[in-house]
C-alpha atoms as a PDB file:
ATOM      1  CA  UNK A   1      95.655  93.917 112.640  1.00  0.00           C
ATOM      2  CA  UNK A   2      96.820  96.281 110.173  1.00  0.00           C
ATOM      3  CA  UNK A   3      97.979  99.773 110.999  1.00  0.00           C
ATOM      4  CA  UNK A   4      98.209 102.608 109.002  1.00  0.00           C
ATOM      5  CA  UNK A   5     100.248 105.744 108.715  1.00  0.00           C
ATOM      6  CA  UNK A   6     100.573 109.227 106.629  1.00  0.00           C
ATOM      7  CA  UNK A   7     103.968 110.055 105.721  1.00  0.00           C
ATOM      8  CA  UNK A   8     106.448 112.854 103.533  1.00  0.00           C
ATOM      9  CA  UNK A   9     108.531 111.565 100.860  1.00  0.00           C
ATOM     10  CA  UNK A  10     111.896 113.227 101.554  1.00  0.00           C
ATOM     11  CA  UNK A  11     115.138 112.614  99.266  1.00  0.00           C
ATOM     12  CA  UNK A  12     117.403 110.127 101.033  1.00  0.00           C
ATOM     13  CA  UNK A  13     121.148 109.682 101.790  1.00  0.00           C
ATOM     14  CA  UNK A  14     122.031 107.799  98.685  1.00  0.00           C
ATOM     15  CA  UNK A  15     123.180 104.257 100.238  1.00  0.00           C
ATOM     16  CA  UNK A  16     119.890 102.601 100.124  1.00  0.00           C
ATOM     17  CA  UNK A  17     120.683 101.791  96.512  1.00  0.00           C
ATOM     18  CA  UNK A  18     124.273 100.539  97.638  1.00  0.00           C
ATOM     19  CA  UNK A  19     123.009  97.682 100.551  1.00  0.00           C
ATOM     20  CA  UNK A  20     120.099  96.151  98.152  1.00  0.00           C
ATOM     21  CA  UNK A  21     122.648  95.435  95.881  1.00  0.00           C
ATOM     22  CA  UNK A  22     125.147  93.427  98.248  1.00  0.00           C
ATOM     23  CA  UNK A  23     124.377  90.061  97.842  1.00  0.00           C
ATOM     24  CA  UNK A  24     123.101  88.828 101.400  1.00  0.00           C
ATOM     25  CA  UNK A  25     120.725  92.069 101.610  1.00  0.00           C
ATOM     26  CA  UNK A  26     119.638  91.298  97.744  1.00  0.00           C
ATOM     27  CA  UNK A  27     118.598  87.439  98.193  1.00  0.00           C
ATOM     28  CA  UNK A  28     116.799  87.838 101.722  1.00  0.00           C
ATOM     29  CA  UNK A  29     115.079  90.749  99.924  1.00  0.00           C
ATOM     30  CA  UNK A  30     113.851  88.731  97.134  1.00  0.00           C
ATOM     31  CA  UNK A  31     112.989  86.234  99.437  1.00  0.00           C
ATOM     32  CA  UNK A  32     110.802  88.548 101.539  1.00  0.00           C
ATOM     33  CA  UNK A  33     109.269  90.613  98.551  1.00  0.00           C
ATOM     34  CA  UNK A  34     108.742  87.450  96.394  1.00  0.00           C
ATOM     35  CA  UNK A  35     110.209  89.061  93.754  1.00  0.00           C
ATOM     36  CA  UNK A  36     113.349  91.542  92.751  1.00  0.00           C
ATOM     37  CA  UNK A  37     113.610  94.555  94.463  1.00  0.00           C
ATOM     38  CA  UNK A  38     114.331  97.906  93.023  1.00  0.00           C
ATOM     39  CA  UNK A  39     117.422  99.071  94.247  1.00  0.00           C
ATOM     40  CA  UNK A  40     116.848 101.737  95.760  1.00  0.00           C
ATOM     41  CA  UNK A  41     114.179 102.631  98.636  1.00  0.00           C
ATOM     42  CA  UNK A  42     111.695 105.573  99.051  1.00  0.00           C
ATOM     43  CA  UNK A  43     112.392 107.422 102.184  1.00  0.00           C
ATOM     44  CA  UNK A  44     109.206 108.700 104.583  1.00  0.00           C
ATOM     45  CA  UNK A  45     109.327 110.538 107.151  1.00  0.00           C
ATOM     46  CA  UNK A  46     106.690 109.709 109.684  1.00  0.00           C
ATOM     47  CA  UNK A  47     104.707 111.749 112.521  1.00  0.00           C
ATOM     48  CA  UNK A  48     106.592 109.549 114.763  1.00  0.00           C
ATOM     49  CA  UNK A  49     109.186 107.260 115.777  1.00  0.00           C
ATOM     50  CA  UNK A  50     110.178 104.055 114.205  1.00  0.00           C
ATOM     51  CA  UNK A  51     109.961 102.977 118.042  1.00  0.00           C
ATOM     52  CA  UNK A  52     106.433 103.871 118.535  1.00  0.00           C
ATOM     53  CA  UNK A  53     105.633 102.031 115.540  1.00  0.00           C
ATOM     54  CA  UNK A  54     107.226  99.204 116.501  1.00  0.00           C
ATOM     55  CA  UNK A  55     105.083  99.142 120.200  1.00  0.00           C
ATOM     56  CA  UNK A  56     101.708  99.159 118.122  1.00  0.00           C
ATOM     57  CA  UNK A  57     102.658  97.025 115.566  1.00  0.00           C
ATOM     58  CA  UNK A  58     105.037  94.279 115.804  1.00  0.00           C
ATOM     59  CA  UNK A  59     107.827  94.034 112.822  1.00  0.00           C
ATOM     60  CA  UNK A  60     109.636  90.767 111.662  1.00  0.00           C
ATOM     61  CA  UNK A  61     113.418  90.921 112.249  1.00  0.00           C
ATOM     62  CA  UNK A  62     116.567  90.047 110.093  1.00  0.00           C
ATOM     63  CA  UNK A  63     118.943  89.488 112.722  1.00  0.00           C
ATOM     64  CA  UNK A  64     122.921  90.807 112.282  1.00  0.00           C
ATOM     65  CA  UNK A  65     125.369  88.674 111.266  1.00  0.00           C
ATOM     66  CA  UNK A  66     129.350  87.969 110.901  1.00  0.00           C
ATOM     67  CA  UNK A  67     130.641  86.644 107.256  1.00  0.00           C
ATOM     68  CA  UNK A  68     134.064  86.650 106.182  1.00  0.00           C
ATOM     69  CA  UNK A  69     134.831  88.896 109.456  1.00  0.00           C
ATOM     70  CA  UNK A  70     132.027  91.537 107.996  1.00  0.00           C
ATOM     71  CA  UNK A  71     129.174  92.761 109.841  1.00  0.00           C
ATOM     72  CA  UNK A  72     125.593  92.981 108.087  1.00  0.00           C
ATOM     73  CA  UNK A  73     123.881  94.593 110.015  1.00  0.00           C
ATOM     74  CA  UNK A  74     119.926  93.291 110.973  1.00  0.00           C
ATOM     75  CA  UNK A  75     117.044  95.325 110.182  1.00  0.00           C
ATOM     76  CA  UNK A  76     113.159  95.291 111.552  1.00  0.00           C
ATOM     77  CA  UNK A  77     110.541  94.783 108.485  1.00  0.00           C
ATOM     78  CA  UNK A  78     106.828  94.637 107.821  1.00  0.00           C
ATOM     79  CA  UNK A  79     104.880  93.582 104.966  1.00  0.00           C
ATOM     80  CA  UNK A  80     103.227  96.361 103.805  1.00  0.00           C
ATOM     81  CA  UNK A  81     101.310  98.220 100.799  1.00  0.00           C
ATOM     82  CA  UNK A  82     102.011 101.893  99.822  1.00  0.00           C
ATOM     83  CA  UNK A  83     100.038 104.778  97.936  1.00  0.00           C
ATOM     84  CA  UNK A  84     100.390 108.070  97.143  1.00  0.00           C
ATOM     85  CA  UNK A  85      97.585 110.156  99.264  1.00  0.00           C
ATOM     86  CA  UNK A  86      94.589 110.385  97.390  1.00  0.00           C
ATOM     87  CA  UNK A  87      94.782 107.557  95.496  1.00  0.00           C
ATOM     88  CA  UNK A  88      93.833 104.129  94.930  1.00  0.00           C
ATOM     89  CA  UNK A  89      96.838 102.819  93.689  1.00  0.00           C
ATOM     90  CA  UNK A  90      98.155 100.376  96.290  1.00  0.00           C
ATOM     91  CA  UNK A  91     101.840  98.887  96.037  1.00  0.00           C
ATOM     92  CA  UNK A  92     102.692  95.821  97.740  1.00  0.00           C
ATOM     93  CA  UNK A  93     106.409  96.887  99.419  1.00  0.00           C
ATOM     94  CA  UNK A  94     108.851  96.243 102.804  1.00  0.00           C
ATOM     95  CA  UNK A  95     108.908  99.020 104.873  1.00  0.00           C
ATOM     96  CA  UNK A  96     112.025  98.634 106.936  1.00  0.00           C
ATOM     97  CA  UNK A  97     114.146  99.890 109.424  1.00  0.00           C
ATOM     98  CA  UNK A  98     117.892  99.162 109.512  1.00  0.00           C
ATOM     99  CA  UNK A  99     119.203  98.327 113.144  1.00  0.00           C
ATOM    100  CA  UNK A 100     122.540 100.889 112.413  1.00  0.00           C
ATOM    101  CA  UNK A 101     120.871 103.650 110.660  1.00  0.00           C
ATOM    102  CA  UNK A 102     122.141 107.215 109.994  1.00  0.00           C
ATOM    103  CA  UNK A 103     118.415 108.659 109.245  1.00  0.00           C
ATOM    104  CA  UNK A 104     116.674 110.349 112.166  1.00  0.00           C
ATOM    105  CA  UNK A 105     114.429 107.546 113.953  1.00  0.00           C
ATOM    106  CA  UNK A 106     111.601 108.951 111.992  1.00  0.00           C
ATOM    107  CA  UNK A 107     112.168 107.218 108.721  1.00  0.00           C
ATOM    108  CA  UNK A 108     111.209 104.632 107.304  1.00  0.00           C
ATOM    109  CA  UNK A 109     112.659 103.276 103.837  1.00  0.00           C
ATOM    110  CA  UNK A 110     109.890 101.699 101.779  1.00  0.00           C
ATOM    111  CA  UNK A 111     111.423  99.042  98.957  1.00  0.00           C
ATOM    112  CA  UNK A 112     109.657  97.679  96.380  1.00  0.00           C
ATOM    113  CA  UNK A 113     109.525  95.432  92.808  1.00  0.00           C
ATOM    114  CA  UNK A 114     109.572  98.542  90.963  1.00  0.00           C
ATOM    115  CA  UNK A 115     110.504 102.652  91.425  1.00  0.00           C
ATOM    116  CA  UNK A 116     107.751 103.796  93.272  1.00  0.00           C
ATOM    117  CA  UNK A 117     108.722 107.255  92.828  1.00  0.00           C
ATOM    118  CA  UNK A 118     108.548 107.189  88.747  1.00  0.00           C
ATOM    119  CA  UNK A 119     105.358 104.646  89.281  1.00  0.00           C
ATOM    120  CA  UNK A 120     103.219 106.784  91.852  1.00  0.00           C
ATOM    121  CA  UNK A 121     104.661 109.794  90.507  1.00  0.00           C
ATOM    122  CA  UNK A 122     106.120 111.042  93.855  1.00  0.00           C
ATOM    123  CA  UNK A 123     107.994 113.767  94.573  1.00  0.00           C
ATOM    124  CA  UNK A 124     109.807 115.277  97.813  1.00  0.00           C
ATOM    125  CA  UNK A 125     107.257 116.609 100.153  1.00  0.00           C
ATOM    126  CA  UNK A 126     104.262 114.669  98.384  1.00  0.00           C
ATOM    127  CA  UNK A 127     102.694 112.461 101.449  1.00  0.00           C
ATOM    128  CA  UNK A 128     101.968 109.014 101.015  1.00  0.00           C
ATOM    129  CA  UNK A 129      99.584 106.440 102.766  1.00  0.00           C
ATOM    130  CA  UNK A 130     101.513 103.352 104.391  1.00  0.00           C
ATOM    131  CA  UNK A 131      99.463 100.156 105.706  1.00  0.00           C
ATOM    132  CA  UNK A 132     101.771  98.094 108.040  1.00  0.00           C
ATOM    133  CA  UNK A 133     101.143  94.582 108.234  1.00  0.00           C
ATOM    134  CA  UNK A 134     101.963  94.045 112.237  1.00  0.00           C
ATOM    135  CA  UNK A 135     103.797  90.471 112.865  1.00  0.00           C
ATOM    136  CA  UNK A 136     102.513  89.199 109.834  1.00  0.00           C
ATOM    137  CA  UNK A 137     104.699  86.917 107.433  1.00  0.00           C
ATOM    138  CA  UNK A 138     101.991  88.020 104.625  1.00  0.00           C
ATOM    139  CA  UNK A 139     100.424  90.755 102.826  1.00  0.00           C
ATOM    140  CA  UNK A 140      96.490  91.039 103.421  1.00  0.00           C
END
């Protein structure tokens, strides 16, 4: 069952850019988007926490691991489709949530093929539409 949230586009810290480009992130990205990612991620802040959207709507899970004595850390994920508010333009995107974060737990980051901010036109404080695809390993 799909579940659906209103958001605020808010400038980010910077890094998202930095872990889609290491390797491991970068091929289990591809993977899951079926297709390169941009790197870089859209940041939304949500009415609530990433924890209350996990209890109504189940994510998949990239668990941590240990390579070369590094940590990578695991993140939760949905399938998902994105739009600025008031439009019909839908995106097919991950929305995810890194398991060591520094955002406040009421962000999501929302990666994609392309830069959804240049392609939806999106600014900070413009809201955006996000439909979660709960413990599904495909978009609807």
């Amino acid at each position: 069952m799909p579940f659906t949230i209103r958001g605020k586009v808010v400038s980010g810290l910077g890094e998202g850019r930095k872990y889609i480009a290491l390797p491991i992130y970068y091929i289990l990205i591809t993977e899951i988007l079926d297709g390169s990612p941009f790197l870089g991620t859209l940041n939304v802040e949500i009415p609530t926490s990433f924890r209350e959207i996990i209890r109504s709507c189940t994510p998949l899970q990239i668990k941590s691991v240990v390579m070369n004595g590094q940590e990578f850390g695991g993140f939760y994920y949905w399938l998902g489709k994105v739009r600025k508010e008031h439009s019909n333009n839908w995106i097919k995107c991950l929305l995810v949530r890194p398991y060591k974060s520094k955002h406040p737990d009421n962000i999501i980051e929302v990666i994609a093929e392309i830069n959804l901010r240049e392609t939806l036109g999106l600014r900070d404080n413009d809201f955006v539409e996000i439909l979660f695809a709960c413990g599904e390993n495909s978009w609807f």
